[in-house]
N, C-alpha and C. Protein backbone atom coordinates (compact mmCIF):
# COMPACT_ATOMS: atom_id res chain seq x y z
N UNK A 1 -171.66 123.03 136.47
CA UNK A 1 -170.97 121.98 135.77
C UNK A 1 -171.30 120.65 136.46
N UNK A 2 -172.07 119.95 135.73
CA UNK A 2 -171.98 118.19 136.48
C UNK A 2 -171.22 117.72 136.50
N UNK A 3 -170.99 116.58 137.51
CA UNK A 3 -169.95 115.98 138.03
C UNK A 3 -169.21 115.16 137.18
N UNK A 4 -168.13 114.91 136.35
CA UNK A 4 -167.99 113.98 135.78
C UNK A 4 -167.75 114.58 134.07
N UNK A 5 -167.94 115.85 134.19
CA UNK A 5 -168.40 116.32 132.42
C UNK A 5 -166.63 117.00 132.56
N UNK A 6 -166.29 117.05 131.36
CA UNK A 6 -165.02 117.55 130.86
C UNK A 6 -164.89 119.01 131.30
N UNK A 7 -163.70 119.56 132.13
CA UNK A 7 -163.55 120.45 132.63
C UNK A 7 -163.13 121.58 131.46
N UNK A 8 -163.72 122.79 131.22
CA UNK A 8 -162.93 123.16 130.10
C UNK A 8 -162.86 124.85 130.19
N UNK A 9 -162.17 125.61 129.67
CA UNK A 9 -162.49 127.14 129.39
C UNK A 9 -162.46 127.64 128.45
N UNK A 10 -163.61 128.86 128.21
CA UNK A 10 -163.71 129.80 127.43
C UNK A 10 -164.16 128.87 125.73
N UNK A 11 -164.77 127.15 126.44
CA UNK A 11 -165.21 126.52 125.37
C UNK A 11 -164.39 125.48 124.70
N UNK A 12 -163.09 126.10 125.68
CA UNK A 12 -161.99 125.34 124.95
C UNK A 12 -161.48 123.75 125.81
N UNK A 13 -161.49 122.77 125.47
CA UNK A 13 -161.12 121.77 126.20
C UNK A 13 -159.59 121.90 127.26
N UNK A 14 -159.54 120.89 128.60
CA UNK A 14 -158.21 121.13 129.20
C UNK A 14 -157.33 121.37 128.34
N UNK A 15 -157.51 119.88 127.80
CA UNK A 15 -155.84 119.31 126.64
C UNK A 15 -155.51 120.59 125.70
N UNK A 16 -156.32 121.43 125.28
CA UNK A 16 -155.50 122.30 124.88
C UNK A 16 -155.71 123.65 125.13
N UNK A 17 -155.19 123.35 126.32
CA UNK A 17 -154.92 124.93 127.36
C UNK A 17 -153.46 124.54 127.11
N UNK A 18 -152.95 125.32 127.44
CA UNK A 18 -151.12 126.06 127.13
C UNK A 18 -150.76 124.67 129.01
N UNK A 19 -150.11 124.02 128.86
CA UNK A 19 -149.48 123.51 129.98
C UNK A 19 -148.29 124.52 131.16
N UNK A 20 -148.69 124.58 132.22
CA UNK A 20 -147.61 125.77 133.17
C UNK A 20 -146.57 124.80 133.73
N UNK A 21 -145.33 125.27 133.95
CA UNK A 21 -144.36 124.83 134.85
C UNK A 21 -144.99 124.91 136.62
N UNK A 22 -145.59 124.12 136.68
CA UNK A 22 -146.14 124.42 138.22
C UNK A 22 -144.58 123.76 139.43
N UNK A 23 -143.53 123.57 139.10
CA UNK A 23 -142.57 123.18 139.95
C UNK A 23 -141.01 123.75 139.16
N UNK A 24 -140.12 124.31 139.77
CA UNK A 24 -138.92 124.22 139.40
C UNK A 24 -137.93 123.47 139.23
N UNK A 25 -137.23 123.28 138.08
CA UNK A 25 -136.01 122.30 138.15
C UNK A 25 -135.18 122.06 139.49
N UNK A 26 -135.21 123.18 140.56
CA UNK A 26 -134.18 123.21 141.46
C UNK A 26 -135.55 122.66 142.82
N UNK A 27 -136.92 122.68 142.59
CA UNK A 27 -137.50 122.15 143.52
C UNK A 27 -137.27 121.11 144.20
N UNK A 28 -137.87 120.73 145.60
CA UNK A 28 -137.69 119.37 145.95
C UNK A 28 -138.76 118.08 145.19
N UNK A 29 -138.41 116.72 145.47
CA UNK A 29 -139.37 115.54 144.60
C UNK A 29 -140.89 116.13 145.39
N UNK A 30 -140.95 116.71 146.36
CA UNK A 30 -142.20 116.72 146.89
C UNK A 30 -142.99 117.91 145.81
N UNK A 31 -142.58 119.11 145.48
CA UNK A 31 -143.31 119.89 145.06
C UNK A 31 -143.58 119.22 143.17
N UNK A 32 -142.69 118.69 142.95
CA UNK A 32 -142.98 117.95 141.80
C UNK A 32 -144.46 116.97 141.66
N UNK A 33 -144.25 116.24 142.68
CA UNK A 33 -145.39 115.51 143.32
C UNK A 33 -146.61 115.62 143.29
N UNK A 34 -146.17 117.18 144.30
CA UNK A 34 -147.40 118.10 144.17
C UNK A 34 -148.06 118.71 143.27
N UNK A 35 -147.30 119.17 141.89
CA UNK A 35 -147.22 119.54 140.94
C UNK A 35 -147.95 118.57 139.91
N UNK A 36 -147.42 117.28 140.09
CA UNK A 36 -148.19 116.55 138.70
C UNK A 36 -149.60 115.87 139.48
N UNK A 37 -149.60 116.23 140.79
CA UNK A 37 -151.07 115.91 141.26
C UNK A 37 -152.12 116.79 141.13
N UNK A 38 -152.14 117.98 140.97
CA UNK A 38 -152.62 119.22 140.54
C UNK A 38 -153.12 119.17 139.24
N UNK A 39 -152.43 118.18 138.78
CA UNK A 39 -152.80 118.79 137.04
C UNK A 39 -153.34 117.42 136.72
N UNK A 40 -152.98 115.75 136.82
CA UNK A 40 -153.75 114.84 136.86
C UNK A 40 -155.27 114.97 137.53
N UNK A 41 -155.36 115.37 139.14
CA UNK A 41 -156.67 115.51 139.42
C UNK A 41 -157.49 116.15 139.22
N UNK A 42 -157.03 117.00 137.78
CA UNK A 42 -157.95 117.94 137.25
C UNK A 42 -158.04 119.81 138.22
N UNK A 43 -157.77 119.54 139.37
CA UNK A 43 -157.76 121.09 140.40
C UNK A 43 -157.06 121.62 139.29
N UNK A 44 -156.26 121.82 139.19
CA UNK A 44 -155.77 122.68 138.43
C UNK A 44 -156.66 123.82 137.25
N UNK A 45 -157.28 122.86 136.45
CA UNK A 45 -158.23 123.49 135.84
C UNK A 45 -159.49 123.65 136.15
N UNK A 46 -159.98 123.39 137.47
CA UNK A 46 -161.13 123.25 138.29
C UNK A 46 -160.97 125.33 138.67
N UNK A 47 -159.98 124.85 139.27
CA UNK A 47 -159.35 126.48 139.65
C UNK A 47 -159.16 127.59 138.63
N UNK A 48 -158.40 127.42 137.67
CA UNK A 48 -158.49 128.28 136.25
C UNK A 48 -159.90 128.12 136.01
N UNK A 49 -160.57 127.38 135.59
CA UNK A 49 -162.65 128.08 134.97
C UNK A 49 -162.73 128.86 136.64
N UNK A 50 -162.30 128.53 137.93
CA UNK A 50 -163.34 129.37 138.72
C UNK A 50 -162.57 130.69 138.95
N UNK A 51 -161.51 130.73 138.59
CA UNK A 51 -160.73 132.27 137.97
C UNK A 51 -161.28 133.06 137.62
N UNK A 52 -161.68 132.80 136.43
CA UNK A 52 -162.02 133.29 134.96
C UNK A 52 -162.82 133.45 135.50
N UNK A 53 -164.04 132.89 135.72
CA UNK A 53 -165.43 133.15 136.18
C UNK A 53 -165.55 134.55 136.98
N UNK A 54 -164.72 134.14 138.10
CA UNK A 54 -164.36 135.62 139.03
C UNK A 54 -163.97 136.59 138.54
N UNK A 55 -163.35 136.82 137.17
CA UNK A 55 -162.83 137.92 136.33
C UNK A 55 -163.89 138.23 135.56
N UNK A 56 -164.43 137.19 135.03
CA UNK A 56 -166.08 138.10 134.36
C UNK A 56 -166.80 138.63 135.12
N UNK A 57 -166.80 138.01 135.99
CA UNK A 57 -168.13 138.85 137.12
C UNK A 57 -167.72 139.67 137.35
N UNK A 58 -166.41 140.39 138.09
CA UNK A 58 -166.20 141.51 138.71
C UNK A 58 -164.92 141.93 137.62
N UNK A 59 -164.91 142.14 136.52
CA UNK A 59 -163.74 142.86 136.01
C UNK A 59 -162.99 144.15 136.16
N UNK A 60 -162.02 144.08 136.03
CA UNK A 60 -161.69 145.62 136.95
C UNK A 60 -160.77 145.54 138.19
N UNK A 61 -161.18 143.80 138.75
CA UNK A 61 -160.48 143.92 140.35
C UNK A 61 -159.40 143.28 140.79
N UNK A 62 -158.45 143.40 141.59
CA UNK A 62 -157.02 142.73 141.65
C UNK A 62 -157.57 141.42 142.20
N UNK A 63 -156.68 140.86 142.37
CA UNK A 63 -156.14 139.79 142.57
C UNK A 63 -157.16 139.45 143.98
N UNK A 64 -156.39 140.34 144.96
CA UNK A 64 -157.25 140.13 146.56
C UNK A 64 -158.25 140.60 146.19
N UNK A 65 -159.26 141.43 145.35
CA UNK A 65 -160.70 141.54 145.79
C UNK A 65 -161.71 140.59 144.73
N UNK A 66 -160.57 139.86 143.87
CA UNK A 66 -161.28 138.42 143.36
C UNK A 66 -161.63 137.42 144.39
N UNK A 67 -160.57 137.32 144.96
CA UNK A 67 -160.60 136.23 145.87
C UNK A 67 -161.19 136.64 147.09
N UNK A 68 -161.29 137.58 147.78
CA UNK A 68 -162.45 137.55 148.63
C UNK A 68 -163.99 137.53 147.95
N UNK A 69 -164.30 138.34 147.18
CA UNK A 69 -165.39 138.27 146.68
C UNK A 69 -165.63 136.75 145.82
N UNK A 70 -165.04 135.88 145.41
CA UNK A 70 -165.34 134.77 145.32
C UNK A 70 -165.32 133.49 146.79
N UNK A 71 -164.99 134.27 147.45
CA UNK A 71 -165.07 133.32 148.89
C UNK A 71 -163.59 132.27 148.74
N UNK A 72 -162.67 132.39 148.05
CA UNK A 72 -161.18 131.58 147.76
C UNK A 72 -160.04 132.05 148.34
N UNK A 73 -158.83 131.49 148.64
CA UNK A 73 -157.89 131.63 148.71
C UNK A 73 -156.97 132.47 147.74
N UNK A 74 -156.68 133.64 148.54
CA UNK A 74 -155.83 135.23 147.59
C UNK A 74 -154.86 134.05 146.84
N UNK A 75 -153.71 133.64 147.38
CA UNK A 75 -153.22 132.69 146.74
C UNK A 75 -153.21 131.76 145.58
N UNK A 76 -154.41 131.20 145.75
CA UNK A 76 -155.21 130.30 144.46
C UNK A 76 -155.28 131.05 143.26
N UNK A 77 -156.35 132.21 143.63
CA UNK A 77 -156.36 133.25 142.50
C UNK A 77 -155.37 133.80 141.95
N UNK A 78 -153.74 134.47 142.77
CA UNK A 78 -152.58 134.94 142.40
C UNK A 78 -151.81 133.90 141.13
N UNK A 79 -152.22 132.77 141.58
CA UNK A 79 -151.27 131.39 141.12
C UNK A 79 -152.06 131.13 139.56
N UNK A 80 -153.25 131.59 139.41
CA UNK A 80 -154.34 131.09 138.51
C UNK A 80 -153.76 132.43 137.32
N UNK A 81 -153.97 133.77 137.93
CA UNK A 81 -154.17 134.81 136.84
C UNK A 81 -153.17 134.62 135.99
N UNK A 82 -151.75 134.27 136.32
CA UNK A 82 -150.76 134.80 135.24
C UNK A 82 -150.83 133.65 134.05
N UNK A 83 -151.17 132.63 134.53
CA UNK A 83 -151.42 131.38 133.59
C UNK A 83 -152.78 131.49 132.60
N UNK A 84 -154.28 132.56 133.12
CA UNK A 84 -154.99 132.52 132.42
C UNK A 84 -154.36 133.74 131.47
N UNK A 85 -153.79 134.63 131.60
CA UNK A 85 -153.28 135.81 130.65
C UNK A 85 -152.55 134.56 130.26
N UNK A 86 -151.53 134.38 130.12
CA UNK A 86 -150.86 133.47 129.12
C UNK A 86 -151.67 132.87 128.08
N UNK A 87 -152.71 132.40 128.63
CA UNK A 87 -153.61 131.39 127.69
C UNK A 87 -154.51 132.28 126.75
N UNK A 88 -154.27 133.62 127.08
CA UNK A 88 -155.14 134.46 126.37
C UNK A 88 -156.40 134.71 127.20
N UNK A 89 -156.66 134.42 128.19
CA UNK A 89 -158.14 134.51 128.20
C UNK A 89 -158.39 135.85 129.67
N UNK A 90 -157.28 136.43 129.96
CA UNK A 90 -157.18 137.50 130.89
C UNK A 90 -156.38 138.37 130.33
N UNK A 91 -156.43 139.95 130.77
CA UNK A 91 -155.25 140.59 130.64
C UNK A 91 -155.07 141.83 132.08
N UNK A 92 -154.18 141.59 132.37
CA UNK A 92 -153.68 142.77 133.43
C UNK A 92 -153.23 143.60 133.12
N UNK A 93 -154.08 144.77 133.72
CA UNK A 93 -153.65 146.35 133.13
C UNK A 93 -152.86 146.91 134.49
N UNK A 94 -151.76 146.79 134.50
CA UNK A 94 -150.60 147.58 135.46
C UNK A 94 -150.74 148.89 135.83
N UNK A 95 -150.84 149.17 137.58
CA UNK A 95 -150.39 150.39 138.33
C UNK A 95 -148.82 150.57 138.33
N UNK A 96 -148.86 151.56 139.24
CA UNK A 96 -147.44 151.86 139.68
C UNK A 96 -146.43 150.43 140.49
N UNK A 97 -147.54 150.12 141.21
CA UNK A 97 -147.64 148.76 142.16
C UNK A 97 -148.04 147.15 141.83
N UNK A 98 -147.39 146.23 142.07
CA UNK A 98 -148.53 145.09 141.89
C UNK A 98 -149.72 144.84 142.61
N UNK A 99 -149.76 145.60 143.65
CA UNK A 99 -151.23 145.97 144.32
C UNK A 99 -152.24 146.54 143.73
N UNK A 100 -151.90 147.19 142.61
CA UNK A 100 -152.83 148.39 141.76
C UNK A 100 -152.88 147.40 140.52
N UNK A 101 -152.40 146.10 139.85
CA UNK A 101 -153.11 145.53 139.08
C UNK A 101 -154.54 144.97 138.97
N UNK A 102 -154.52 145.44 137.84
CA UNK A 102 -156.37 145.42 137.86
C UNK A 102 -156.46 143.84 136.52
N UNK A 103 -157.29 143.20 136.83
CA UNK A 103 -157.52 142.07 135.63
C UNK A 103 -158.99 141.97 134.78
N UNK A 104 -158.49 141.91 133.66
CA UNK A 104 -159.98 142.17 132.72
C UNK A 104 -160.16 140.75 132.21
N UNK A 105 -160.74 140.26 131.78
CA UNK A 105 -161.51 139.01 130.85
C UNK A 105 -161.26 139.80 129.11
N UNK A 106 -161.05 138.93 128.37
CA UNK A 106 -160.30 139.04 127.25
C UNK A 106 -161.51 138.74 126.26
């Protein structure tokens, strides 16, 4: 992706990706902060396409063996999947465990 070109997934532009609650009503002003800086500086959806990406390539794999095998933060990826299933563009097929969720590309 060149620098500067419209960030988008699955073809589809940001603006209409499904918007997430990235902060709680009961949060502090800081995570709010944090929250609408995430989604103005674009990371937000920088992170969702490099999700997704990691779910096509290796489909099949949780959460932690996305994110090591993409070289990212387990975290990043945890925070990313439930928002790309929302948007349609993942789905998690459930173990017994949330350790045993497995994520497919849609």
């Amino acid at each position: 992706m060149a620098r500067g070109e419209p960030i988008g997934i699955a073809g589809r532009a940001v603006s209409e990706l499904p918007l997430f609650a990235r902060a709680r009503r009961v949060d502090p002003a800081s995570s709010h902060a944090a929250a609408e800086d995430l989604e103005e500086s674009g990371r937000a959806a920088r992170q969702a396409a490099l999700v997704l990406d990691l779910v096509r390539r290796w489909p099949g794999s949780t959460s932690k063996e996305l994110a090591q095998r993409g070289g990212v933060d387990r975290y990043l990826v945890a925070r990313r999947l439930p928002e790309l299933a929302a948007a349609g563009e993942v789905e998690r097929v459930g173990g017994a465990t949330k350790r045993e969720l497995r994520w497919w590309p849609r």
